[in-house]
Protein backbone atom coordinates (compact mmCIF):
# COMPACT_ATOMS: atom_id res chain seq x y z
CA UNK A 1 76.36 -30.74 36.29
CA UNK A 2 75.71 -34.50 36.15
CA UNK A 3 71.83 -35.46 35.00
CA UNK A 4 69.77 -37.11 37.73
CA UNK A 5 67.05 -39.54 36.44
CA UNK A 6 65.38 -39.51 39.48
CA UNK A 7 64.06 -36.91 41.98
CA UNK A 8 61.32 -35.93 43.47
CA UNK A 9 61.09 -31.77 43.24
CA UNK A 10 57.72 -31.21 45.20
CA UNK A 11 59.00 -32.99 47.87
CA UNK A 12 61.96 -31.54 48.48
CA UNK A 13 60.57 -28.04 48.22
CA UNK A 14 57.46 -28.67 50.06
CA UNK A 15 57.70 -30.94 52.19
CA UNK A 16 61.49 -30.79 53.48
CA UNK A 17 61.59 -27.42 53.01
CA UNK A 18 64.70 -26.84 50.73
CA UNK A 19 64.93 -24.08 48.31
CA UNK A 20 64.40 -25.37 45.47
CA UNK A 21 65.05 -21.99 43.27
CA UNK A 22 68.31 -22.13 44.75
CA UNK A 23 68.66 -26.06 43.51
CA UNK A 24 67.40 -25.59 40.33
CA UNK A 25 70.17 -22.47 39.79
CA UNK A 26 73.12 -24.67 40.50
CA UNK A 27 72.11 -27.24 38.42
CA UNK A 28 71.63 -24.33 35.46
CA UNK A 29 75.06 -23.05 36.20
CA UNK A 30 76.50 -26.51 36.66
CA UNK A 31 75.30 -26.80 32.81
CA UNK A 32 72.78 -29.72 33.95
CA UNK A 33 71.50 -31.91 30.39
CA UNK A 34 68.38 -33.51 31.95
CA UNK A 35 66.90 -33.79 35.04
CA UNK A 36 63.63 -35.93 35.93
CA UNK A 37 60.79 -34.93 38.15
CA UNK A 38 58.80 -38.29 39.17
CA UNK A 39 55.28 -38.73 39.70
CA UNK A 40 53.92 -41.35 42.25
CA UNK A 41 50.13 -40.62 42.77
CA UNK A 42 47.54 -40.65 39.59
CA UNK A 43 46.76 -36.74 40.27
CA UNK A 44 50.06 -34.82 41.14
CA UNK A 45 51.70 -34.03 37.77
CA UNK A 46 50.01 -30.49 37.23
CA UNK A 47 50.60 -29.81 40.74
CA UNK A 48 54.59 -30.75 40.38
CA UNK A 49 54.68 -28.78 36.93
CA UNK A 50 53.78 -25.68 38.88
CA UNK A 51 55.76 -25.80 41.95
CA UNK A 52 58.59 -26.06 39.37
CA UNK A 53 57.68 -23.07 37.26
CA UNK A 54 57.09 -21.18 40.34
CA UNK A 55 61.11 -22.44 41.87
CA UNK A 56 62.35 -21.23 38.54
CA UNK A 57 60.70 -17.97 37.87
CA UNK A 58 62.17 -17.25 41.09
CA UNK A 59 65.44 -17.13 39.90
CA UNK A 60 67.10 -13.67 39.10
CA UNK A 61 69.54 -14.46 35.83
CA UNK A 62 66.81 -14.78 32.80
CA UNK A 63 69.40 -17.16 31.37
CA UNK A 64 70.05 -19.73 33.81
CA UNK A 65 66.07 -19.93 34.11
CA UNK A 66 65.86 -20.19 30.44
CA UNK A 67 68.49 -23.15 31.02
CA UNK A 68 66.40 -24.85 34.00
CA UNK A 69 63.47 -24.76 32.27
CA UNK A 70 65.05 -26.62 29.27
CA UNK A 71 66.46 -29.25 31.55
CA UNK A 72 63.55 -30.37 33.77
CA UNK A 73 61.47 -33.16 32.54
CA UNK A 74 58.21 -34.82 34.12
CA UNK A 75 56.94 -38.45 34.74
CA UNK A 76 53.59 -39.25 35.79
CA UNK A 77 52.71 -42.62 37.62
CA UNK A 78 51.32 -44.48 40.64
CA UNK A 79 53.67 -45.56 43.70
CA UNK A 80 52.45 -48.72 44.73
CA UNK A 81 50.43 -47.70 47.81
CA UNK A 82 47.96 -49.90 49.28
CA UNK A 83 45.27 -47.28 48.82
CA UNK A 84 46.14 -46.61 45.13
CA UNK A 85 45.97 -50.68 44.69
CA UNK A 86 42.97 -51.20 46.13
CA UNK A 87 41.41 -47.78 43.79
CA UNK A 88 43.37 -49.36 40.82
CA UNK A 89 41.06 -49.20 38.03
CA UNK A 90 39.96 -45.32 38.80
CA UNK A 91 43.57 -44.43 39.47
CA UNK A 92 44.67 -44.94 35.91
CA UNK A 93 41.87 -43.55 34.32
CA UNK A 94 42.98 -40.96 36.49
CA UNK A 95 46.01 -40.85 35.53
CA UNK A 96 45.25 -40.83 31.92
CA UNK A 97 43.38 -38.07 32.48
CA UNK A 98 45.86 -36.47 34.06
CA UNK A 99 48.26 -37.01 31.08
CA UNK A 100 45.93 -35.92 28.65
CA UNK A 101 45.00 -32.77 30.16
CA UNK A 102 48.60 -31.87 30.70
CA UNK A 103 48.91 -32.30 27.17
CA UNK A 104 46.45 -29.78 26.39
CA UNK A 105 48.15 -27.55 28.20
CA UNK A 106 51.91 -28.20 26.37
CA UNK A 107 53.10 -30.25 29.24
CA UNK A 108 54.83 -33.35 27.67
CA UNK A 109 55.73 -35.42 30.08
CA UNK A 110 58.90 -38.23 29.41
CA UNK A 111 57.81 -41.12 30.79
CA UNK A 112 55.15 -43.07 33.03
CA UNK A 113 56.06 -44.24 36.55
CA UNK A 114 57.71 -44.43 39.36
CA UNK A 115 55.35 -47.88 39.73
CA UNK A 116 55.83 -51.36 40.49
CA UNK A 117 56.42 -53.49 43.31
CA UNK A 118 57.44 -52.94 47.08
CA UNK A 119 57.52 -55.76 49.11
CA UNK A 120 59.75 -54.21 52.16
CA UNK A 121 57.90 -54.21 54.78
CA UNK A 122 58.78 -51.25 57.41
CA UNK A 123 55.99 -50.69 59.52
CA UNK A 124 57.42 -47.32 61.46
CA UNK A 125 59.27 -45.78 58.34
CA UNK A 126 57.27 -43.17 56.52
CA UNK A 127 55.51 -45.80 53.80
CA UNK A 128 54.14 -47.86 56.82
CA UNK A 129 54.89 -51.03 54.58
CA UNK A 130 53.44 -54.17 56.66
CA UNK A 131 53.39 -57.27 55.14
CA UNK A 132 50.16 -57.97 56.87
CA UNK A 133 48.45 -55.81 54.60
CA UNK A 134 49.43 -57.82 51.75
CA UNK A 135 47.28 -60.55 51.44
CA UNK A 136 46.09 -62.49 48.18
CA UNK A 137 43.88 -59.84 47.12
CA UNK A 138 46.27 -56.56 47.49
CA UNK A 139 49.27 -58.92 46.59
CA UNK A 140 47.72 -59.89 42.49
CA UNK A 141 45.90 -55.73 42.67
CA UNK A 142 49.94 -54.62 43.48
CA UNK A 143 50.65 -56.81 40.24
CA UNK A 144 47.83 -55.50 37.67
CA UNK A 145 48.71 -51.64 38.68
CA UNK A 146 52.19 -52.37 37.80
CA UNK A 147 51.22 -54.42 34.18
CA UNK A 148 48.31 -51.46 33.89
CA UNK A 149 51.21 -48.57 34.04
CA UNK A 150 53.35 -51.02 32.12
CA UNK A 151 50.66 -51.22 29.34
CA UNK A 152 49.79 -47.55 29.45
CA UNK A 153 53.65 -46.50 28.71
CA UNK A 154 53.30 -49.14 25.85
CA UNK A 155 50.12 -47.04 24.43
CA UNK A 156 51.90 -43.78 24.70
CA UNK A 157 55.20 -45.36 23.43
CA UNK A 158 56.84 -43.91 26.22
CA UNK A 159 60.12 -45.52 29.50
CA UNK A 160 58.67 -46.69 31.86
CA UNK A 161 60.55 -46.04 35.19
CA UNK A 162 60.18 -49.13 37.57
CA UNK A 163 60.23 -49.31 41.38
CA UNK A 164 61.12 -52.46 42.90
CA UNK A 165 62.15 -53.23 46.26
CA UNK A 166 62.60 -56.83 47.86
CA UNK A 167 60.34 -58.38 44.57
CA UNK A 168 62.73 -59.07 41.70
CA UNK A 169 60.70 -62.22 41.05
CA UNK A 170 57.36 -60.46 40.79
CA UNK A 171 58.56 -57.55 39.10
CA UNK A 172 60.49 -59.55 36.50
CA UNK A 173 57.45 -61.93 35.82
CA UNK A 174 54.92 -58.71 35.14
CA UNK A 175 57.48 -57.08 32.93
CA UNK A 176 58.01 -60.56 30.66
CA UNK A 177 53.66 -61.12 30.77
CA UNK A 178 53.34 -57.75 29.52
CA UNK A 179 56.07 -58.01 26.97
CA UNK A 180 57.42 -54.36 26.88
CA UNK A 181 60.79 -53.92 27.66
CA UNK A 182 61.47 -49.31 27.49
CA UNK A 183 62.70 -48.43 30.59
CA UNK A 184 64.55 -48.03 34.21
CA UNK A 185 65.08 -49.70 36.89
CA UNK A 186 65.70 -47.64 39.66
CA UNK A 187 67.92 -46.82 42.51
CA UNK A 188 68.69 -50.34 41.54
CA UNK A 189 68.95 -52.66 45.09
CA UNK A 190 69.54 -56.49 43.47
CA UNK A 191 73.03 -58.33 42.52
CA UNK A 192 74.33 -59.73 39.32
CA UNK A 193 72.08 -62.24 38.06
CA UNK A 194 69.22 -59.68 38.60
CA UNK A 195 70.65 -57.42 36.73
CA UNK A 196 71.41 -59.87 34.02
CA UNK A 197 67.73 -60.96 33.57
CA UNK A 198 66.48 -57.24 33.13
CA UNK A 199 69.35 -56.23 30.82
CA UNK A 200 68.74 -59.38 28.84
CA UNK A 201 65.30 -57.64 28.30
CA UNK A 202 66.34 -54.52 27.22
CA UNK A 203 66.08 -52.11 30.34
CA UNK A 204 68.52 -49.93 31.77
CA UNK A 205 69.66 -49.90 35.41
CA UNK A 206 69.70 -46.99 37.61
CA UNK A 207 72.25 -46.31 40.43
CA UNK A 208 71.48 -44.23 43.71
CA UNK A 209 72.97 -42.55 46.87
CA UNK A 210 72.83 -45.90 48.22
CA UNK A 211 75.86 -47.27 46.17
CA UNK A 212 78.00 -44.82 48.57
CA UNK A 213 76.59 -46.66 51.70
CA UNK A 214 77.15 -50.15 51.07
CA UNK A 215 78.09 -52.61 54.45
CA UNK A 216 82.10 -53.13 54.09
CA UNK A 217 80.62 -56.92 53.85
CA UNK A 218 78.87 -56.80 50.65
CA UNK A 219 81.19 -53.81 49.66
CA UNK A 220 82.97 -56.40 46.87
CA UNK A 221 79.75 -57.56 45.47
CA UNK A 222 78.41 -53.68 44.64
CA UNK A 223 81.84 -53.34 43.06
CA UNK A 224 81.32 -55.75 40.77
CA UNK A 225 77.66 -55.06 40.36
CA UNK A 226 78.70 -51.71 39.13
CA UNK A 227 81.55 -52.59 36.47
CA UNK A 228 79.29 -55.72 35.26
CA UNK A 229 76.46 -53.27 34.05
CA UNK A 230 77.52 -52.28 30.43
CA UNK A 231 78.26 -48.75 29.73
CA UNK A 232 75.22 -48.10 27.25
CA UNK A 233 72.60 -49.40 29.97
CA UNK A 234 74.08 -47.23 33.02
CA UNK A 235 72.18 -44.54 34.75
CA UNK A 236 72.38 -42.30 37.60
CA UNK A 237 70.35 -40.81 39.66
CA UNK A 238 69.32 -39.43 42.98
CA UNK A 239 65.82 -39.90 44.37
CA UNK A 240 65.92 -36.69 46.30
CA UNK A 241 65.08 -36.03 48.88
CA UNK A 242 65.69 -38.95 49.51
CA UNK A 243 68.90 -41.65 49.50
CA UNK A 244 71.47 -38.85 50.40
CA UNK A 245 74.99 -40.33 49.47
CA UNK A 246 77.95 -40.14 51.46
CA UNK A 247 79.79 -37.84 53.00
CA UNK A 248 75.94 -36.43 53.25
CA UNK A 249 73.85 -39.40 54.92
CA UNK A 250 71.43 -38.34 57.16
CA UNK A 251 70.61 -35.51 55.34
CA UNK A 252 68.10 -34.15 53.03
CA UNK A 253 69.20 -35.13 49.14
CA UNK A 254 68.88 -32.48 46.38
CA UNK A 255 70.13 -33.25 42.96
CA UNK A 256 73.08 -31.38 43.59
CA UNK A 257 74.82 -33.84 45.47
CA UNK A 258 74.62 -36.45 42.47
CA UNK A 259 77.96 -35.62 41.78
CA UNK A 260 79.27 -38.04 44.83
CA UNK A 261 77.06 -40.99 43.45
CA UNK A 262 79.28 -40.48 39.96
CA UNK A 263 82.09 -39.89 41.85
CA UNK A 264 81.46 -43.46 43.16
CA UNK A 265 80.45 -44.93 40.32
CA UNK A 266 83.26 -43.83 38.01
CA UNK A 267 85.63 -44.56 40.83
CA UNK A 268 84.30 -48.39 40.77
CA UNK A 269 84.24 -48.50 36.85
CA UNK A 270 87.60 -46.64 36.31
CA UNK A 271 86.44 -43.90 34.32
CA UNK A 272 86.56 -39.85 34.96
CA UNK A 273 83.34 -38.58 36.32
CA UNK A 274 83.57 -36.66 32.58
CA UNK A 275 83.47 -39.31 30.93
CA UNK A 276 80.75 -41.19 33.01
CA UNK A 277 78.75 -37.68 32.48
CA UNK A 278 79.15 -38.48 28.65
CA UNK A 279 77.51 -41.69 28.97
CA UNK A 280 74.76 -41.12 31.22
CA UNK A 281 73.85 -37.89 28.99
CA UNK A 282 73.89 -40.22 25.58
CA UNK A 283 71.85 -43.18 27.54
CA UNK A 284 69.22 -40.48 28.43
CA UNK A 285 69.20 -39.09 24.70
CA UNK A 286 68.59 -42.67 23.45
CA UNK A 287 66.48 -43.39 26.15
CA UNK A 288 64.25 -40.55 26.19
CA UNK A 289 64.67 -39.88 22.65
CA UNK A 290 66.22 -36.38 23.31
């Protein structure tokens, strides 16, 4: 089974209603190396730890749990939501906390995030992003929860994953002011250039579902965008539920269906899928320091 950077189990389980024993068992079988529950509120990583231990002590082979419970990691970090901006300063304490107490407990988590910068504004979709929300004030308090999440993966000396949609300019200024380049960019949505300037910095791009969606118009330009990222800075990933790639659009994603994102990937690059797996796996072990 290919590794997924990027999913969000909860969700999928609770709120779409998948059964996410059943996931977690074919990724086991389908010998999965790593696979990355992310947080996105300053609270929800205990919660997420145990709706995972209860999805695998549901499954019936004492092996393959053994094997799932090796595999799944945790993040914990702060989706840039307007409410969580405007709280900033008690949401990382929070959060923090939140760490710390998990820690305690002998839950390590892998790295801090999803957080950054959203500036798509879709006023009906499930986010509610309008961009007349954003003025001066929640605009610079979007900016100093991303550098505070930046700077609190710095103190732990741990990735930090990065969401950024429609704000390459903002995103890339915060990351160069705070000066700490250990991380992802996910379900990556920019060209060339973009990707040049955070790979200059040291950060690693991740791919999505989207990749297998592209318009037929800009269909050349993703090509390219996917053989121009060098092979020691490529990820994949899934954000499940979300981002479901073809021949499954429409539908609820689970991280089972990653394989069609490498499929896609390794298609554009010229590689196996095998040998794609290979490089993912030893990015994450770098990476994550597995």
């Amino acid at each position: 089974m290919f590794s997924d950077t990027h999913f969000h189990f909860k969700m999928m389980v609770q709120e779409r209603g998948l059964n996410g024993s059943e996931i977690l068992k074919t990724m086991a079988q389908r010998n999965c190396f790593f696979g990355l529950d992310i947080g996105t509120r300053c609270d929800d990583l205990l919660e997420r730890v145990k709706v995972c231990h209860e999805e695998i002590n549901k499954i019936d082979d004492e092996g393959l749990k053994a094997k799932a419970s090796s595999f799944i990691k945790y993040s914990a970090g702060i989706w840039p939501d307007i409410g969580e901006i405007k709280d900033r300063q008690n949401a990382i304490k929070k959060l923090e906390e939140t760490i710390m107490l998990a820690g305690e407990q002998g839950i390590k988590i892998s790295a801090i995030g999803e957080g950054g910068l959203d500036h798509h504004w879709n006023p009906s979709g499930a986010d509610g992003r309008c961009e007349d929300d954003f003025d001066e004030e929640i605009y610079l308090g979007e900016r100093e929860l991303f550098m505070m999440q930046l700077k609190l993966a710095q103190k732990l000396k741990l990735p930090m994953i990065v969401h950024s949609r429609d704000a390459f300019s903002d995103t890339y200024e915060c990351i160069k002011e705070c000066g700490y380049n250990n991380g992802i960019i996910h379900c990556y949505s920019y060209g060339i250039e973009e990707a040049r300037a955070f790979l200059d910095l040291g950060w690693y791009i991740a791919f999505g579902g989207g990749v297998t969606y592209t318009k037929k118009t800009k269909m050349e330009q993703m090509l390219e965008l996917l053989k121009f990222v060098p092979k020691e800075r490529l990820l994949c990933e899934t954000d499940a539920p979300y981002l479901a790639p073809v021949p499954h659009r429409g539908e609820s994603n689970t991280p089972v269906l990653i394989e069609h994102v490498y499929d896609f990937i390794s298609q554009a690059r010229g590689v196996s899928k095998e040998e794609l797996s290979v490089t993912v796996d030893e990015n994450i072990k770098k990476l994550f320091r597995l």
